[in-house]
N, C-alpha and C. Protein backbone atom coordinates (compact mmCIF):
# COMPACT_ATOMS: atom_id res chain seq x y z
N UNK A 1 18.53 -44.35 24.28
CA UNK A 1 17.43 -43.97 23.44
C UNK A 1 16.64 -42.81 24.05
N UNK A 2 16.09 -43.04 25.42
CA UNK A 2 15.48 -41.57 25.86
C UNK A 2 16.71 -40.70 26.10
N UNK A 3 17.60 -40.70 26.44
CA UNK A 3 18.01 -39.47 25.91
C UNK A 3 18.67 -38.64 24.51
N UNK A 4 18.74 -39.54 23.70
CA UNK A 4 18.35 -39.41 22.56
C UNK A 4 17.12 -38.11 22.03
N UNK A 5 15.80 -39.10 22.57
CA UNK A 5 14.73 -38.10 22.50
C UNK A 5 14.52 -36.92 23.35
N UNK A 6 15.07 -36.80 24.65
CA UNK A 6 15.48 -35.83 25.26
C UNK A 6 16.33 -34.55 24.42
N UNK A 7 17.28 -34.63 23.71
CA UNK A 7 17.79 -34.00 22.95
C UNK A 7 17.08 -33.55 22.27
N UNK A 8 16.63 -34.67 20.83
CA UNK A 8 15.23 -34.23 20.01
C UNK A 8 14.59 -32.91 20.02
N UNK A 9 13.96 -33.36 21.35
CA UNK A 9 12.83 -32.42 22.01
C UNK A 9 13.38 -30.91 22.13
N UNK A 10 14.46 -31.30 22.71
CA UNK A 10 15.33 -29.71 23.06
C UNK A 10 15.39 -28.78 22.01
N UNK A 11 16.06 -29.90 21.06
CA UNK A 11 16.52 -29.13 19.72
C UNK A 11 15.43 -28.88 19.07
N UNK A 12 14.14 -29.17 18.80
CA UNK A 12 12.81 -28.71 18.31
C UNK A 12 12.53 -27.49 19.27
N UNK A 13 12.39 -27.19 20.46
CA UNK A 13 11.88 -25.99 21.43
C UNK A 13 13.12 -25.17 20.77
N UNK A 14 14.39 -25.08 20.54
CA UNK A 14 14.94 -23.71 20.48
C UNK A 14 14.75 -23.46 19.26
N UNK A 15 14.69 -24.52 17.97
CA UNK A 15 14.63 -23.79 16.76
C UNK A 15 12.83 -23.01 16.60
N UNK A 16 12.22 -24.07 17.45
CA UNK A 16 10.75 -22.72 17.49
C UNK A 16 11.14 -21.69 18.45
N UNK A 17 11.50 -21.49 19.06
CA UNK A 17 11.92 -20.52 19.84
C UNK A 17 12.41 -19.29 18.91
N UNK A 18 13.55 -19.78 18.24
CA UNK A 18 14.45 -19.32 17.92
C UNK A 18 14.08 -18.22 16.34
N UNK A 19 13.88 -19.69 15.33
CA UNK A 19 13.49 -19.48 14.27
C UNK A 19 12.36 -18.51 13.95
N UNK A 20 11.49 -18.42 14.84
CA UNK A 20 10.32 -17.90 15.31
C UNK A 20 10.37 -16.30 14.65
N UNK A 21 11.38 -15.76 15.04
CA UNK A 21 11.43 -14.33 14.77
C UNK A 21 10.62 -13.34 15.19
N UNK A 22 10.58 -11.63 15.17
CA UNK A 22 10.39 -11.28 16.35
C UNK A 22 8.90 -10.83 15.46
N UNK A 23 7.80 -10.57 15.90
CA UNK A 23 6.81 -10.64 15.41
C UNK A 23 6.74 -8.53 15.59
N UNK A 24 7.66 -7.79 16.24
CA UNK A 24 7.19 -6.59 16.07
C UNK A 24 7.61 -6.22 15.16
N UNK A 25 7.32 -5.10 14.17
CA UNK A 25 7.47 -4.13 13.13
C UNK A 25 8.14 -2.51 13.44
N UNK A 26 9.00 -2.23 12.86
CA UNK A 26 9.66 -1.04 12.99
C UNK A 26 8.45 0.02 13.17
N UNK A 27 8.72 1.24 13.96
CA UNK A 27 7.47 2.44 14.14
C UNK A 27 7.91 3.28 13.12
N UNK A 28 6.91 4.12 12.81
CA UNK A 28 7.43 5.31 11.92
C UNK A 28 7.54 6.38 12.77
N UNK A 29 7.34 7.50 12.14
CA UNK A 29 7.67 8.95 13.14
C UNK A 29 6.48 9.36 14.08
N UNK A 30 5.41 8.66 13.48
CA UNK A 30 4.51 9.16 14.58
C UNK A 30 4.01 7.94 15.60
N UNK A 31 5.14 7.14 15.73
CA UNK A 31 5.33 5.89 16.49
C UNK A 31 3.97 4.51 16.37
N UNK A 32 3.89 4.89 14.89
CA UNK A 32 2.50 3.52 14.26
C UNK A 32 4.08 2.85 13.51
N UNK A 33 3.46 1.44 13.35
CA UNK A 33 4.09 0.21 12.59
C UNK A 33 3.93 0.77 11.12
N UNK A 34 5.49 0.99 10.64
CA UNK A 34 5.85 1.27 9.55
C UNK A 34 4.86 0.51 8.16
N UNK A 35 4.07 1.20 7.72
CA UNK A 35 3.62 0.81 6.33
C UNK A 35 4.28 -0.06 5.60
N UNK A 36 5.25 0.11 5.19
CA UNK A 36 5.51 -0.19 4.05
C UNK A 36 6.56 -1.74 5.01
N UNK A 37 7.36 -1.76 5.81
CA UNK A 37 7.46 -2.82 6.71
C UNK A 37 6.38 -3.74 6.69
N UNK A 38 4.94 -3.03 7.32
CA UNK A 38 3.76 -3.92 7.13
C UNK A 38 3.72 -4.43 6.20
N UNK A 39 3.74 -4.01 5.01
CA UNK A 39 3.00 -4.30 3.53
C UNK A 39 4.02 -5.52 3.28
N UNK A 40 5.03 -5.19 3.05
CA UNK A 40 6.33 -6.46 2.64
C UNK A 40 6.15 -7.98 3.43
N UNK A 41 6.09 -7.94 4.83
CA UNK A 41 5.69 -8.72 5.37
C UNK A 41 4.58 -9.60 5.22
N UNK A 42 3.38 -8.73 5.00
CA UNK A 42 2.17 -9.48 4.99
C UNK A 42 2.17 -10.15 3.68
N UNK A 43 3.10 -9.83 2.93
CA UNK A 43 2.80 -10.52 1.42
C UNK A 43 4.05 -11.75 1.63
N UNK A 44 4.79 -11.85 2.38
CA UNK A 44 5.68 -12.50 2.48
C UNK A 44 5.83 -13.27 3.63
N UNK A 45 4.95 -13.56 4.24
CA UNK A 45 5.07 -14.26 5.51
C UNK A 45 3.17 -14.55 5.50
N UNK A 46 2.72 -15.98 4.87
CA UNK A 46 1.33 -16.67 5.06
C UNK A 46 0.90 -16.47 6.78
N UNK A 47 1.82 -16.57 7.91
CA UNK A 47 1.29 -16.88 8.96
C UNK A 47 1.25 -15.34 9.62
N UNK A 48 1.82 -14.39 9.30
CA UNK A 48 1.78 -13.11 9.22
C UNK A 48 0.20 -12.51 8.57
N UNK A 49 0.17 -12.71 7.82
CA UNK A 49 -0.98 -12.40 6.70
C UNK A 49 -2.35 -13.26 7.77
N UNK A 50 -2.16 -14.38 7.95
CA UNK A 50 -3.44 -15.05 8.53
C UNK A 50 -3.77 -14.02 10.05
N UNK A 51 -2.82 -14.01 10.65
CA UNK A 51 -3.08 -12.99 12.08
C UNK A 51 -3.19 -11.56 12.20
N UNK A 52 -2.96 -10.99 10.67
CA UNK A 52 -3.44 -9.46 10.92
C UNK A 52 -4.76 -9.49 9.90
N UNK A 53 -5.35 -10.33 9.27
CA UNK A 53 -7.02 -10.38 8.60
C UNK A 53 -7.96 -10.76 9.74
N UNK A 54 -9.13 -10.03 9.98
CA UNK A 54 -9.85 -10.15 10.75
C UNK A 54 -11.26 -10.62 10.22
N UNK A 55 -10.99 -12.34 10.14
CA UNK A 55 -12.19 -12.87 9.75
C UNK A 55 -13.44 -12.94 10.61
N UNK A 56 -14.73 -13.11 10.27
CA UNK A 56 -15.18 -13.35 8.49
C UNK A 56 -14.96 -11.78 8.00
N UNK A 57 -14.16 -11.90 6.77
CA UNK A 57 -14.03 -10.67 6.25
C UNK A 57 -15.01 -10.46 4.30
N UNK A 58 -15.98 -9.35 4.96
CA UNK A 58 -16.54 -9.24 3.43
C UNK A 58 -16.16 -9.05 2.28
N UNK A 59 -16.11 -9.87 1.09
CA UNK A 59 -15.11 -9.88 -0.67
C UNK A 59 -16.08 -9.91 -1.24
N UNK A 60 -15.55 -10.06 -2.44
CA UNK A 60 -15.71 -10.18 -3.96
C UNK A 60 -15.79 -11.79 -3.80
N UNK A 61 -17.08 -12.46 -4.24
CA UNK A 61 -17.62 -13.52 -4.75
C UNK A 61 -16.44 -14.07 -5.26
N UNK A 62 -15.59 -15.55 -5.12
CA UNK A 62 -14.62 -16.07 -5.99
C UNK A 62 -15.13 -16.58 -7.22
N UNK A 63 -16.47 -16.79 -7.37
CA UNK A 63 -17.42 -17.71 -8.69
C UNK A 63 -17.61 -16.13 -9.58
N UNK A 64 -17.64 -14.70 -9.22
CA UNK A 64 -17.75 -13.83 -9.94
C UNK A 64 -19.11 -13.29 -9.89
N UNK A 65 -20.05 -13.66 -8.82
CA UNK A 65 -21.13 -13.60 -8.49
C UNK A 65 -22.10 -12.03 -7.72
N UNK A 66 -23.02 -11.79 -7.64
CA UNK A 66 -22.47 -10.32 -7.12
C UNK A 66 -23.23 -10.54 -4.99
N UNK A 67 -23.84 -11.97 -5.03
CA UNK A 67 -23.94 -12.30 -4.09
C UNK A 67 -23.21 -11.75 -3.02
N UNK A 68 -23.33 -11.78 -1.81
CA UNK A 68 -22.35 -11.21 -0.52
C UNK A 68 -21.61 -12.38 -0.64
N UNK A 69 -20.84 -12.49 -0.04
CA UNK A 69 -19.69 -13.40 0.04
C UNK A 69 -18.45 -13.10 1.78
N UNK A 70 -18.21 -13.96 2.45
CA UNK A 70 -17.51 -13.82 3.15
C UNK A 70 -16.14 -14.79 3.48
N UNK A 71 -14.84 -14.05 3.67
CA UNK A 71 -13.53 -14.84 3.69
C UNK A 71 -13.66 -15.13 5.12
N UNK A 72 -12.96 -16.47 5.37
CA UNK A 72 -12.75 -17.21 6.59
C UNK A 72 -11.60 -17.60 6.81
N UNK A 73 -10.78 -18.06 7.81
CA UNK A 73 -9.97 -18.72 7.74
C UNK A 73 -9.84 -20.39 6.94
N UNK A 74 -10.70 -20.99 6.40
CA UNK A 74 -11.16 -22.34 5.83
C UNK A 74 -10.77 -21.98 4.49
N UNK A 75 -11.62 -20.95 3.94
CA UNK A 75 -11.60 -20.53 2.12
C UNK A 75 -10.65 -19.62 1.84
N UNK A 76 -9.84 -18.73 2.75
CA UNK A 76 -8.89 -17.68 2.18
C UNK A 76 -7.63 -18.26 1.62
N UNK A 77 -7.37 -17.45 -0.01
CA UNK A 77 -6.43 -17.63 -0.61
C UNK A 77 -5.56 -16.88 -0.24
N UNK A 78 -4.08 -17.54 -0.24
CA UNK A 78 -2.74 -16.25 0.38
C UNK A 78 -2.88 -15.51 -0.43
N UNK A 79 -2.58 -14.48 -0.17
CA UNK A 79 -2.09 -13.28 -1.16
C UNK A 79 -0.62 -12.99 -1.56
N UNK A 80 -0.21 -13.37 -2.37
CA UNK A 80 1.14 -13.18 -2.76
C UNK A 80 1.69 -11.58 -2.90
N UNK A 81 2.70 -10.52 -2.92
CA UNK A 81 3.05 -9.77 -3.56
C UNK A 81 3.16 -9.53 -4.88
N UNK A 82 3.31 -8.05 -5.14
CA UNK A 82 3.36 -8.30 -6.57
C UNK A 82 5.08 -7.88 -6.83
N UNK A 83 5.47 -8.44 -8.15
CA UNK A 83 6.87 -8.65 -8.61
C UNK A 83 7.75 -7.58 -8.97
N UNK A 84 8.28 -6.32 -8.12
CA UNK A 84 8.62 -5.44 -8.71
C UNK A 84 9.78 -5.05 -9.88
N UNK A 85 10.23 -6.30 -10.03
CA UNK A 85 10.87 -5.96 -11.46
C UNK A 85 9.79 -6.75 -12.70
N UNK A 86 9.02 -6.90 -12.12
CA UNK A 86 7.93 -7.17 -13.94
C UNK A 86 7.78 -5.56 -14.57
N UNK A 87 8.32 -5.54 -15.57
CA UNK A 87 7.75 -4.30 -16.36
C UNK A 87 6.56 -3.77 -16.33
N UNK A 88 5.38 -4.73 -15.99
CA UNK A 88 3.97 -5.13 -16.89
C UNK A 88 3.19 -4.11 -15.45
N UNK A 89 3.97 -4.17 -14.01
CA UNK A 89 3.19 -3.87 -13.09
C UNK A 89 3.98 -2.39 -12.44
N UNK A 90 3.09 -1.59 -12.28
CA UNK A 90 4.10 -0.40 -11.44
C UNK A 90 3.08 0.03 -10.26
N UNK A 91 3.92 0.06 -9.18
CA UNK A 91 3.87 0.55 -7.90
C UNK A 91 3.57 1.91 -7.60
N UNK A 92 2.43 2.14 -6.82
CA UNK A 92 2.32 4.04 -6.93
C UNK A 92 2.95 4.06 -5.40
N UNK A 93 3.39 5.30 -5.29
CA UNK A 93 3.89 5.11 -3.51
C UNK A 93 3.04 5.59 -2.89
N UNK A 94 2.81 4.96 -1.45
CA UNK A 94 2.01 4.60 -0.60
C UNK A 94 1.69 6.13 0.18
N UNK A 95 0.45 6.70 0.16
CA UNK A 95 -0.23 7.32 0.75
C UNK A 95 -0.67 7.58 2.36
N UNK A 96 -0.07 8.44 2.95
CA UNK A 96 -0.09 8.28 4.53
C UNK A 96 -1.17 9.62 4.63
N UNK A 97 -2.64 8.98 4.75
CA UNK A 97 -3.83 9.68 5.61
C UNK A 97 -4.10 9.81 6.58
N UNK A 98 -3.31 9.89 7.61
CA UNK A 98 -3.44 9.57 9.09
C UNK A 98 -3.46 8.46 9.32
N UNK A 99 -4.64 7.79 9.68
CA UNK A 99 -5.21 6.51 9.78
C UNK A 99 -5.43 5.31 8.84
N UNK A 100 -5.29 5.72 7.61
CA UNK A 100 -5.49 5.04 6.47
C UNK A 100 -4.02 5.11 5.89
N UNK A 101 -4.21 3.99 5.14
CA UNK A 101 -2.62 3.72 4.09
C UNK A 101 -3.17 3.29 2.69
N UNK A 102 -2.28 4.12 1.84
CA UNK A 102 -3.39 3.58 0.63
C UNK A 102 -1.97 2.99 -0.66
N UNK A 103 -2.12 2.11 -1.22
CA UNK A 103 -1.28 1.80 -2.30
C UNK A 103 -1.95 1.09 -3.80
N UNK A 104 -1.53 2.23 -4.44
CA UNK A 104 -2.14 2.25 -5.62
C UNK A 104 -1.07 0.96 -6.90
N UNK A 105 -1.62 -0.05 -7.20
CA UNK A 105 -0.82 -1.36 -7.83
C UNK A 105 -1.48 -0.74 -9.53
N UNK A 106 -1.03 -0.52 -10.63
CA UNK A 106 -1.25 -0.23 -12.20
C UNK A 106 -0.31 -1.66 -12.96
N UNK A 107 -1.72 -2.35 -13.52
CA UNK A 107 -1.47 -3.13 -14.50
C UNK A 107 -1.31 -3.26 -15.86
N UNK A 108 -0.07 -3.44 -16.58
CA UNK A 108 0.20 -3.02 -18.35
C UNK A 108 -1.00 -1.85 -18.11
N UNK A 109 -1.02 -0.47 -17.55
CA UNK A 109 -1.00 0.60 -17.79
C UNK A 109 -2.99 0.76 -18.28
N UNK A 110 -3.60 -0.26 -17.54
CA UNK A 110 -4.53 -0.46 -18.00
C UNK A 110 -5.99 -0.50 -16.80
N UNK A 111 -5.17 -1.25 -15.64
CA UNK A 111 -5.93 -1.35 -14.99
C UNK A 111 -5.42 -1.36 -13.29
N UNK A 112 -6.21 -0.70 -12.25
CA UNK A 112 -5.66 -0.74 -11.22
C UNK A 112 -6.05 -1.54 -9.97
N UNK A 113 -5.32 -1.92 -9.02
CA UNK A 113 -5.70 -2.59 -7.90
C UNK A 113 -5.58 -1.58 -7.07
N UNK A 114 -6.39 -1.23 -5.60
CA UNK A 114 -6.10 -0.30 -4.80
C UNK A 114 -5.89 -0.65 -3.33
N UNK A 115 -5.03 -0.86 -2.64
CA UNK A 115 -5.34 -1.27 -1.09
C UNK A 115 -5.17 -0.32 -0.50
């Protein structure tokens, strides 16, 4: 039986080990972490997304309120990606300002999100 759980144990440390995956991001040409690498990731990996937001981070009221409002790790909703084969949504390509990255999201042609 303990070695049984001896095993267990083993086999839990390598698949965290393992499974884990490598937490760096490809560089671009001017040797910063690829944008658009970033962007895919953070919408696709919750525990990714929780360690590059630097809470308390100032939002938009979730009640619609115009109050200050601040995200925490306790109240933050994941952020999902958006679906690039929905018709309804189109992708502007991503803006390299030096320091800034900007991506422009257009909804049924109506309304925009900006990060």
């Amino acid at each position: 039986m303990q070695n049984r759980i001896k095993h267990l144990l083993l086999f839990a440390v390598i698949c965290l080990t393992s499974c884990g995956g490598d937490d760096k991001l490809p560089l671009d040409d001017k040797g910063r972490e690829d944008f658009i690498s970033f962007y895919e990731r953070f919408y696709r990996d919750s525990s990714f997304q929780m360690q590059r937001i630097e809470f308390p981070m100032l939002g938009n009221n979730p009640d619609g309120s115009t109050e200050r409002f601040f995200w925490d790790e306790e109240n933050w909703v994941y952020q999902k990606g958006i679906d690039p084969e929905d018709e309804d949504i189109k992708l502007v390509p991503f803006y390299d300002m030096e320091e800034l990255m900007r991506a422009r999201i257009i909804l049924q042609n109506r309304f925009m999100i900006e990060n």
